[in-house]
N, C-alpha and C. Protein backbone atom coordinates (compact mmCIF):
# COMPACT_ATOMS: atom_id res chain seq x y z
N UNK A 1 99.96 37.35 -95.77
CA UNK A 1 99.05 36.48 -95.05
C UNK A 1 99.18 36.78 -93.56
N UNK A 2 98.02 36.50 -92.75
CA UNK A 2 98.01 37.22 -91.66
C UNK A 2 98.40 35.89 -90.95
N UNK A 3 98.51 36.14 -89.21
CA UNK A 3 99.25 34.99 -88.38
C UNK A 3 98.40 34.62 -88.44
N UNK A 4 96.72 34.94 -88.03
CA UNK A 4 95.74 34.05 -87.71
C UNK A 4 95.30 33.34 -89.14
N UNK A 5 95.45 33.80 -90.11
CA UNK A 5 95.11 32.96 -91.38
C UNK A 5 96.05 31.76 -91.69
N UNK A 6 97.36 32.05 -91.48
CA UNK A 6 98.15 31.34 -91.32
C UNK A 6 97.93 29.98 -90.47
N UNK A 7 97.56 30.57 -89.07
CA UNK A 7 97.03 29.34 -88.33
C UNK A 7 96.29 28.70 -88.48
N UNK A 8 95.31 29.10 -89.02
CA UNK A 8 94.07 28.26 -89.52
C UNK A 8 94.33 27.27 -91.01
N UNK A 9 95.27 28.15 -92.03
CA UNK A 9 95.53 27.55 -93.28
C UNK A 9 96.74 26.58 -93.27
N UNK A 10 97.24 26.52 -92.52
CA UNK A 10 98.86 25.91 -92.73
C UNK A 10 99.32 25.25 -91.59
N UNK A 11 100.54 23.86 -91.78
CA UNK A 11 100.53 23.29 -90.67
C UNK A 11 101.60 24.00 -89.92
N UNK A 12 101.36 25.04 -89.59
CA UNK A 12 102.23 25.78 -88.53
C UNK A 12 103.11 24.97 -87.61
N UNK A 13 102.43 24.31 -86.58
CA UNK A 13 103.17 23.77 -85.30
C UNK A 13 103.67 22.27 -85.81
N UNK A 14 104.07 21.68 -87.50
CA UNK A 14 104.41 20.72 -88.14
C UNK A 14 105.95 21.25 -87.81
N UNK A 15 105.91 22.38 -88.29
CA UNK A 15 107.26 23.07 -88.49
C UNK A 15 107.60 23.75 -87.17
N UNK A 16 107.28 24.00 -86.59
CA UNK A 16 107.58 24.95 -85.39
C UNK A 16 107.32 24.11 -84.07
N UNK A 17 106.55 23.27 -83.56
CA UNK A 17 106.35 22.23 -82.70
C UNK A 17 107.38 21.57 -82.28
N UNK A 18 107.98 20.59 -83.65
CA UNK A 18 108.86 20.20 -83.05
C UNK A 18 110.07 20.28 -82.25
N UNK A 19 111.21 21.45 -82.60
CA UNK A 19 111.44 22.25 -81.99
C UNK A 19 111.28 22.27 -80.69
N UNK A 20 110.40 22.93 -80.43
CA UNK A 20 109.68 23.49 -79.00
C UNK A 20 109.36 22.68 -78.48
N UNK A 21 108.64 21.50 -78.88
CA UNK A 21 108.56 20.10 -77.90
C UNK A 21 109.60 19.53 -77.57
N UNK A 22 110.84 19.49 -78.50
CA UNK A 22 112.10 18.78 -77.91
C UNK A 22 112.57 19.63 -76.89
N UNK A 23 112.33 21.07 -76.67
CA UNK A 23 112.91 21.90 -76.20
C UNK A 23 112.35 21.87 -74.62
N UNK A 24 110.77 20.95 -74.87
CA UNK A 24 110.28 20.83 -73.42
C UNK A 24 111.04 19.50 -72.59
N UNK A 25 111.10 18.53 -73.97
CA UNK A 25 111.77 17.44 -73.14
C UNK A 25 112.96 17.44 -72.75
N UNK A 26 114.12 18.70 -72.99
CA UNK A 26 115.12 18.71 -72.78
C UNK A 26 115.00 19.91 -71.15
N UNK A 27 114.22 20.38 -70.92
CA UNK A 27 114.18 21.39 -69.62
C UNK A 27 114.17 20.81 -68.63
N UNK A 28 113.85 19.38 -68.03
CA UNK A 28 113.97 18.57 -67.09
C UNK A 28 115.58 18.68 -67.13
N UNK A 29 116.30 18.24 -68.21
CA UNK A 29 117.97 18.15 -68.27
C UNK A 29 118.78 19.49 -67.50
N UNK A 30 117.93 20.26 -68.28
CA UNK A 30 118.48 21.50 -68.10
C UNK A 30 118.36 22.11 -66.45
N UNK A 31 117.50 21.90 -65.79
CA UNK A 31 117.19 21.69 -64.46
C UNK A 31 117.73 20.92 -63.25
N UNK A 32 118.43 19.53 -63.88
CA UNK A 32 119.19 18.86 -63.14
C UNK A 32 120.31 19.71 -63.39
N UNK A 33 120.87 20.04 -64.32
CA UNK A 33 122.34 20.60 -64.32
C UNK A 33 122.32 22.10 -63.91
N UNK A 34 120.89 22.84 -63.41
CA UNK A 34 121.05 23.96 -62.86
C UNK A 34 121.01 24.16 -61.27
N UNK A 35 120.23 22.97 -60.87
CA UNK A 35 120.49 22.88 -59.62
C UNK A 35 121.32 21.65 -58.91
N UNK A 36 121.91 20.76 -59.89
CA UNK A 36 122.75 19.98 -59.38
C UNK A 36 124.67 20.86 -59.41
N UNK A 37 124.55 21.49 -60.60
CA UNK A 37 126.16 21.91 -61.34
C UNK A 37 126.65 22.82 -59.50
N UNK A 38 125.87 23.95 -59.09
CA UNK A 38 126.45 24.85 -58.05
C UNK A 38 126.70 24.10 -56.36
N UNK A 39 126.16 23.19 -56.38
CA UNK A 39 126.99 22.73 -56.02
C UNK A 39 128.46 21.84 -55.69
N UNK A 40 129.05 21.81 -57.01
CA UNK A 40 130.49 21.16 -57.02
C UNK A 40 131.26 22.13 -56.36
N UNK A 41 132.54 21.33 -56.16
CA UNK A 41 133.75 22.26 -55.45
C UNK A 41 134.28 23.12 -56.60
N UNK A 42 134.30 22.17 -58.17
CA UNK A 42 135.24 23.15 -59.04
C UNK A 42 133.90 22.51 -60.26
N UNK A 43 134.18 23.39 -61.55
CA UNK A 43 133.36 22.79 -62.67
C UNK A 43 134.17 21.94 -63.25
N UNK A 44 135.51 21.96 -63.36
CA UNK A 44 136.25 20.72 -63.58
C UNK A 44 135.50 19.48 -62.52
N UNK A 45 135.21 19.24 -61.45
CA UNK A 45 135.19 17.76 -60.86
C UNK A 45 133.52 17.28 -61.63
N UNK A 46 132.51 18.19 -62.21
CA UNK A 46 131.68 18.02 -63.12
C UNK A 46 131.90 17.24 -64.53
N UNK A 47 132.82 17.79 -64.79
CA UNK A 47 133.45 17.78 -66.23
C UNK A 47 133.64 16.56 -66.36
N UNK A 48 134.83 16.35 -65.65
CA UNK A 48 135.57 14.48 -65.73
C UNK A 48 134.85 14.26 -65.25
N UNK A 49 134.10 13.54 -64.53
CA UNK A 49 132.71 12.32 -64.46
C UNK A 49 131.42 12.87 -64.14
N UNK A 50 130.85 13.49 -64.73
CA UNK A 50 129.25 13.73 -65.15
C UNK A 50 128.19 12.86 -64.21
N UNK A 51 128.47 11.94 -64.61
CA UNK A 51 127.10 10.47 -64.07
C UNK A 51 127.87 10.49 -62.38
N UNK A 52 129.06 10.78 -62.40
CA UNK A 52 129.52 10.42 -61.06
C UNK A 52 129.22 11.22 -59.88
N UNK A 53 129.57 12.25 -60.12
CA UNK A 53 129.01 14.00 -59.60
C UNK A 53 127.59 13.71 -59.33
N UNK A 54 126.92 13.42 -60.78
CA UNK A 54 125.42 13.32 -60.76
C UNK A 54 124.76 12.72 -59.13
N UNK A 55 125.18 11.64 -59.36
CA UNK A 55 124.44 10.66 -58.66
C UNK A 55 124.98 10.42 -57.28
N UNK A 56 126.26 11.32 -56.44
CA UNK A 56 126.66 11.66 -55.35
C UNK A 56 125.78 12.49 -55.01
N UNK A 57 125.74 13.60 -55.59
CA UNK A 57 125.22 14.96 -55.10
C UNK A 57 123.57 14.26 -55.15
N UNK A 58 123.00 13.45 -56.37
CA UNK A 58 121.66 12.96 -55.93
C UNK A 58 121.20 12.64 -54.76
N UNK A 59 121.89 12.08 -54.56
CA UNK A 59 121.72 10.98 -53.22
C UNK A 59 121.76 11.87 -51.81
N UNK A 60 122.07 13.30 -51.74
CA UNK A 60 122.14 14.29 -50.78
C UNK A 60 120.47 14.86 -50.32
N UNK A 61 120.27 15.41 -49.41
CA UNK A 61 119.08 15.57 -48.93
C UNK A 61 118.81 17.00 -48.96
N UNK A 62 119.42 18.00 -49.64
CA UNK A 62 119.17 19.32 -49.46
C UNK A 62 117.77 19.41 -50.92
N UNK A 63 117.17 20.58 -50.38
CA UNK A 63 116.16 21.08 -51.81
C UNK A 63 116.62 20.74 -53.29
N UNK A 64 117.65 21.50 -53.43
CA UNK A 64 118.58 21.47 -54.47
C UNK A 64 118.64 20.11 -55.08
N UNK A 65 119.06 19.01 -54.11
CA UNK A 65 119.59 17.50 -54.69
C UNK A 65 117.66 16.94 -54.84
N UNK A 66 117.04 17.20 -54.62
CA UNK A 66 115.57 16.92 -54.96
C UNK A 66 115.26 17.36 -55.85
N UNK A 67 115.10 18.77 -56.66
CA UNK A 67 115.14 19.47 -57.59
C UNK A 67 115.60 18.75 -58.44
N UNK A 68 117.13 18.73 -58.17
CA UNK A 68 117.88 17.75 -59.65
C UNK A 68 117.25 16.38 -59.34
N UNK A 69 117.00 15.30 -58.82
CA UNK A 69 116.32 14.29 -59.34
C UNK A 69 115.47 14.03 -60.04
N UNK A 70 114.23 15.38 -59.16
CA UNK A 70 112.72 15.02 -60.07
C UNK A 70 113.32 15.66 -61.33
N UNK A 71 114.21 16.87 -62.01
CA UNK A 71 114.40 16.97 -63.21
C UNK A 71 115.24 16.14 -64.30
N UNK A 72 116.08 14.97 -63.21
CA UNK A 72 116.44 14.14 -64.31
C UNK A 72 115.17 13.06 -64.66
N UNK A 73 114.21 12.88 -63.87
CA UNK A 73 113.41 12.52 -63.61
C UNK A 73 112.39 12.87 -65.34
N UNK A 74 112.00 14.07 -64.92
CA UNK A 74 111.42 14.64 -65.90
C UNK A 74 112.16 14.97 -67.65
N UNK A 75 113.07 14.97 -67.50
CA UNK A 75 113.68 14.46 -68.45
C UNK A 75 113.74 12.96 -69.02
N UNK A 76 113.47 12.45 -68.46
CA UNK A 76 113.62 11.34 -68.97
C UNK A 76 112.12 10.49 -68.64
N UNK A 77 110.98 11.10 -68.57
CA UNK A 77 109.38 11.13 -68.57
C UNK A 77 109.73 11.46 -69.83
N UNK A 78 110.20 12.78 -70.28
CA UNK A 78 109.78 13.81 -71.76
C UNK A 78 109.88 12.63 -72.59
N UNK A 79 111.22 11.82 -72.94
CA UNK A 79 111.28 11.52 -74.15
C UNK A 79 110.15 10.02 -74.26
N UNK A 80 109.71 9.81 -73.30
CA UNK A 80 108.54 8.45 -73.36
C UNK A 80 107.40 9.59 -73.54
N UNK A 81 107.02 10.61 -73.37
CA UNK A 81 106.04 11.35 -73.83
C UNK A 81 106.14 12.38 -75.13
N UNK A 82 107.62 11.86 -75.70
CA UNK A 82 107.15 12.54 -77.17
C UNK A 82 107.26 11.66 -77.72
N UNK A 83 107.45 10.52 -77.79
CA UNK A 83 107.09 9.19 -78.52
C UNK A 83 105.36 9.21 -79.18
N UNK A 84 104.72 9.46 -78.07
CA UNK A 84 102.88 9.66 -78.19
C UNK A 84 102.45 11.08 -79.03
N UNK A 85 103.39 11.93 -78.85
CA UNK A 85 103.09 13.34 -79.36
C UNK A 85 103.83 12.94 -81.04
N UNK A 86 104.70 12.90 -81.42
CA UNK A 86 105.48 12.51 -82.38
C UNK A 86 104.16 11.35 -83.06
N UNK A 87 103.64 10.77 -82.81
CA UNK A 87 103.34 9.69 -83.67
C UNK A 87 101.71 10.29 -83.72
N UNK A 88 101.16 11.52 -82.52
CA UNK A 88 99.78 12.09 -83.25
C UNK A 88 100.29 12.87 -84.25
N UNK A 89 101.49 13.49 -84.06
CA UNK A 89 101.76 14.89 -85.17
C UNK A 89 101.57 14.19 -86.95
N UNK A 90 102.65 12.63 -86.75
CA UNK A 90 102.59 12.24 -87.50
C UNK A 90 101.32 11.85 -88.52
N UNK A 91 100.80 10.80 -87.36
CA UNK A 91 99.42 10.50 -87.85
C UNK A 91 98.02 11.67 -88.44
N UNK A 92 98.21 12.20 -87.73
CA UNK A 92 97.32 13.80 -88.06
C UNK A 92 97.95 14.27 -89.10
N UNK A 93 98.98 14.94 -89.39
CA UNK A 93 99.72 15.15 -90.69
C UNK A 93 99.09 14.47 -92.10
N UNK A 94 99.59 13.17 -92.10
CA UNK A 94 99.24 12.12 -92.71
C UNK A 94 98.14 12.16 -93.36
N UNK A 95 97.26 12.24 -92.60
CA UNK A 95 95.72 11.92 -92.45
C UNK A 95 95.08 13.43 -93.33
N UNK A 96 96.34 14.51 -93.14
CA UNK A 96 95.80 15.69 -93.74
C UNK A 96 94.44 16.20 -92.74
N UNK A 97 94.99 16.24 -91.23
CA UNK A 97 93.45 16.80 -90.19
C UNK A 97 93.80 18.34 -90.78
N UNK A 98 92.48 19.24 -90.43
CA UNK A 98 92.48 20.20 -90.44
C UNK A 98 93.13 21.15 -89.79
N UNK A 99 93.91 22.16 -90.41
CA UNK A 99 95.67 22.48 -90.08
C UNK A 99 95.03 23.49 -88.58
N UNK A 100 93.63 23.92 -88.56
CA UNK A 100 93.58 24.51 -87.39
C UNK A 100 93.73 23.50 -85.86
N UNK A 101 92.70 22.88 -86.20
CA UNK A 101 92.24 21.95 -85.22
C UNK A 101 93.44 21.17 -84.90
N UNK A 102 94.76 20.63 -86.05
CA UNK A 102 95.95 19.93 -85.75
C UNK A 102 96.90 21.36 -84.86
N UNK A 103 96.71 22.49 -85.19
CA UNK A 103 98.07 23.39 -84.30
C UNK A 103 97.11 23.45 -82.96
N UNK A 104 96.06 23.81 -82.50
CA UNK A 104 95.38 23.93 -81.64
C UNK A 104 95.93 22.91 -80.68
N UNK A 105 95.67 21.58 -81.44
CA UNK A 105 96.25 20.68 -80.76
C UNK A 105 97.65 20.15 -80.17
N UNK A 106 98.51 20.68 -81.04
CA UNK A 106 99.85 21.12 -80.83
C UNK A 106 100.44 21.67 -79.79
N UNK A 107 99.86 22.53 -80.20
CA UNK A 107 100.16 23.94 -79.29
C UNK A 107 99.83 23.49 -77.88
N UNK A 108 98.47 23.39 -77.47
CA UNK A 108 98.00 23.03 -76.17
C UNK A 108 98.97 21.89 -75.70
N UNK A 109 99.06 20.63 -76.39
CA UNK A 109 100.10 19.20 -75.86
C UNK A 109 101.77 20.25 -75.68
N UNK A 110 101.85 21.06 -76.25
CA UNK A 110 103.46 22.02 -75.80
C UNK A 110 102.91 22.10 -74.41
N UNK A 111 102.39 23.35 -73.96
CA UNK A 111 101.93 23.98 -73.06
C UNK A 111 101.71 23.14 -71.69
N UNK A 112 100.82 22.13 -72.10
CA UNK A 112 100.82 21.08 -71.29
C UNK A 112 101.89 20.33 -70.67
N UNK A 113 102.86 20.41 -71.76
CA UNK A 113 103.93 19.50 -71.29
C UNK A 113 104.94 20.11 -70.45
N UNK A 114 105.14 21.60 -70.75
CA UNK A 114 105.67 23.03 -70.27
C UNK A 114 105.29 22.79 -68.58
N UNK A 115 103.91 23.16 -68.23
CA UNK A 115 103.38 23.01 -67.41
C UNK A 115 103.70 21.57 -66.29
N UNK A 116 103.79 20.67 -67.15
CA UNK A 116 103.84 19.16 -66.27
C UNK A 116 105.50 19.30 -65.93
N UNK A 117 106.33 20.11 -66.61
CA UNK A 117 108.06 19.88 -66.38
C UNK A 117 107.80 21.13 -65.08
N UNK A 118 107.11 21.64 -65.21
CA UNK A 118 107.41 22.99 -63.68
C UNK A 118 106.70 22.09 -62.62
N UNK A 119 105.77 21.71 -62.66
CA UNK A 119 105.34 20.99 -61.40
C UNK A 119 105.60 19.52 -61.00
N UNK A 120 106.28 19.25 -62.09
CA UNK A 120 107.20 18.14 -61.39
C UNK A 120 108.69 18.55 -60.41
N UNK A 121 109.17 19.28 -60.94
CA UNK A 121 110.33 19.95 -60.25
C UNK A 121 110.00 20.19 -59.30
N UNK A 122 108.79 20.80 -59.17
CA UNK A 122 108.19 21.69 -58.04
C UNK A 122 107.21 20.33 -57.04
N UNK A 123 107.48 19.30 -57.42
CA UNK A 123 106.83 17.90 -56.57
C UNK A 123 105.47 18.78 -56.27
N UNK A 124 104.67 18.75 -56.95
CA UNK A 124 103.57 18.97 -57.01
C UNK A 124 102.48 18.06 -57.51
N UNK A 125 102.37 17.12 -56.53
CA UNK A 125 101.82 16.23 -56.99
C UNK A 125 100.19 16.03 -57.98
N UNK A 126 99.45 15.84 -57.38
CA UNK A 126 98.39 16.19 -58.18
C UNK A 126 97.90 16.94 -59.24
N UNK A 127 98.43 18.21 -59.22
CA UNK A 127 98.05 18.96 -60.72
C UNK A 127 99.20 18.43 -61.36
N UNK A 128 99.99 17.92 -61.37
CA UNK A 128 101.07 17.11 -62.33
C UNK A 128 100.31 16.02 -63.18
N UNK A 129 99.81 15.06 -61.69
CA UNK A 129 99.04 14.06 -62.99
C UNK A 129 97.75 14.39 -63.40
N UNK A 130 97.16 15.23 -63.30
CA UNK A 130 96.51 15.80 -63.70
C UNK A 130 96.72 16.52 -65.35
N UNK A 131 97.70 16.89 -65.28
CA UNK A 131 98.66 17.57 -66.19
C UNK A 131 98.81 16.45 -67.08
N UNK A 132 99.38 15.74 -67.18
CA UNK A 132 99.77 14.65 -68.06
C UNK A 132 99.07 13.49 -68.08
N UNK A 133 97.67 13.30 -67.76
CA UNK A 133 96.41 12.92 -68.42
C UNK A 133 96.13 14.08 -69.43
N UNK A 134 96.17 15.29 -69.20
CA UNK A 134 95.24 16.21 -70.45
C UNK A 134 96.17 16.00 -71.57
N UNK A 135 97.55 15.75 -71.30
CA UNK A 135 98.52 15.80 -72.70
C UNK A 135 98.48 14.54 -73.22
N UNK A 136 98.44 13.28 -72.46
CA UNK A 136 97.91 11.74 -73.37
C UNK A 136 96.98 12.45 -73.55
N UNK A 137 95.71 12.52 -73.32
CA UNK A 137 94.33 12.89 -73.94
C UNK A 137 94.83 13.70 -75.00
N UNK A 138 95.31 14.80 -74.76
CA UNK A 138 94.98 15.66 -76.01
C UNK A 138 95.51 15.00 -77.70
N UNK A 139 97.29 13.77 -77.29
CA UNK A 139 97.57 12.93 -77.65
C UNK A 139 96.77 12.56 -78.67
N UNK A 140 95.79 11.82 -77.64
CA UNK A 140 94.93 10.72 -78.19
C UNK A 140 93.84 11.57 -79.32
N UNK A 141 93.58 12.74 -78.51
CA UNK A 141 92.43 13.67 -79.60
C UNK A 141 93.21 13.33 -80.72
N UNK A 142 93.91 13.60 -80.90
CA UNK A 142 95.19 13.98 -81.88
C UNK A 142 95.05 12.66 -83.00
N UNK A 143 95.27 11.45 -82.35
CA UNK A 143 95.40 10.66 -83.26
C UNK A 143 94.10 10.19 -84.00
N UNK A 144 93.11 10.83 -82.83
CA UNK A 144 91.21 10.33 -83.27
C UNK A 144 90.90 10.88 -84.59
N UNK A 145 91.46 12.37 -84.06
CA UNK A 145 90.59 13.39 -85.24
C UNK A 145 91.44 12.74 -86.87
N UNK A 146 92.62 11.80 -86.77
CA UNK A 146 93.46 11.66 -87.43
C UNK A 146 92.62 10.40 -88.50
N UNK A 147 92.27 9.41 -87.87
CA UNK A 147 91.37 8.64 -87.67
C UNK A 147 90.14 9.04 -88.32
N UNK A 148 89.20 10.11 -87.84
CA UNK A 148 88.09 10.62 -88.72
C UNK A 148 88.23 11.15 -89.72
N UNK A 149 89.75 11.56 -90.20
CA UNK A 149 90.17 11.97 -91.20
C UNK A 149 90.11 10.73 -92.21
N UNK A 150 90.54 10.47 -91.74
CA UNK A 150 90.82 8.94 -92.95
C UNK A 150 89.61 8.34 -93.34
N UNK A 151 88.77 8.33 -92.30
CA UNK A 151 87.75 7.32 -92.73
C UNK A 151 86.43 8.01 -93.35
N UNK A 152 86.58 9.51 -93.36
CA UNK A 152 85.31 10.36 -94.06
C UNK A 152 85.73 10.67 -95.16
C-alpha cells in the first residue's frame, strides 16, 4: 500500500499524532532548559533545586532569561491546547470522519502548534496569535466535521 493511499485510507495521524503533538507540547520545556541550564555555575546547582535555579535565573534580564520564560510559558500553553486537540482526535475518531480529511486535519493542528512554540520563544507577537486561532479553528473543524459525521 502506497503512503498516499494509506493517507487517505487509514487513520494515520490516530497513531502517529499523538506522539508528535506531545512532542510539540513538550518543546516549550525543552527550551526553558536550553536556554535557562548554560547559564548555572555547575549542573549540579541545577540538579538539587530545579524550580529554584528556575525562577532566579527567570527573574534576570538577559535574552536568554526571556527565552526561558516565554518557553516555560509555552509549555505550559501546550498542555491547555492539547486538551482541545485530544478531544477533536477523539471525537472525529469516534464519529468515524473520513480518515483523509481527519489526518489533514491533524497534521496541519501539529504544524500549527510547531509554528506557535517558535514564535512564542521568539516574542513574536502577532503571527503567534494569529497562529493559535488557526489551531482552535482547525480544532473546532475537527470536532464539526465530527458532528456531520454523526448526524448524516
Amino acid at each position: 500500500m502506497s503512503l498516499q493511499n494509506m493517507w487517505n485510507e487509514k487513520y494515520v495521524m490516530l497513531a502517529a499524532g499523538m506522539p508528535i503533538y506531545w512532542g510539540t507540547v513538550m518543546f516549550g520545556h525543552f527550551a526553558k532548559a536550553f536556554y535557562g541550564v548554560p547559564a548555572a555555575k555547575s549542573y549540579d546547582e541545577v540538579v538539587r533545586e530545579p524550580r529554584k535555579y528556575f525562577d532566579a535565573f527567570a527573574a534576570g534580564d538577559s535574552e536568554n532569561a526571556g527565552k526561558a520564560r516565554r518557553g516555560a510559558a509555552a509549555h505550559q500553553n501546550g498542555w491547555e491546547a492539547f486538551i482541545l486537540y485530544l478531544s477533536a482526535v477523539v471525537a472525529a475518531h469516534g464519529a468515524k470522519v473520513d480518515p483523509k480529511v481527519f489526518n489533514n486535519h491533524c497534521a496541519l493542528a501539529i504544524v500549527l502548534r510547531m509554528l506557535f512554540n517558535v514564535l512564542y520563544i521568539s516574542d513574536i507577537g502577532v503571527p503567534r496569535s494569529l497562529t493559535f486561532f488557526a489551531h482552535v479553528f482547525t480544532c473546532f473543524s475537527l470536532h464539526y466535521k465530527a458532528y456531520l459525521a454523526i448526524t448524516a
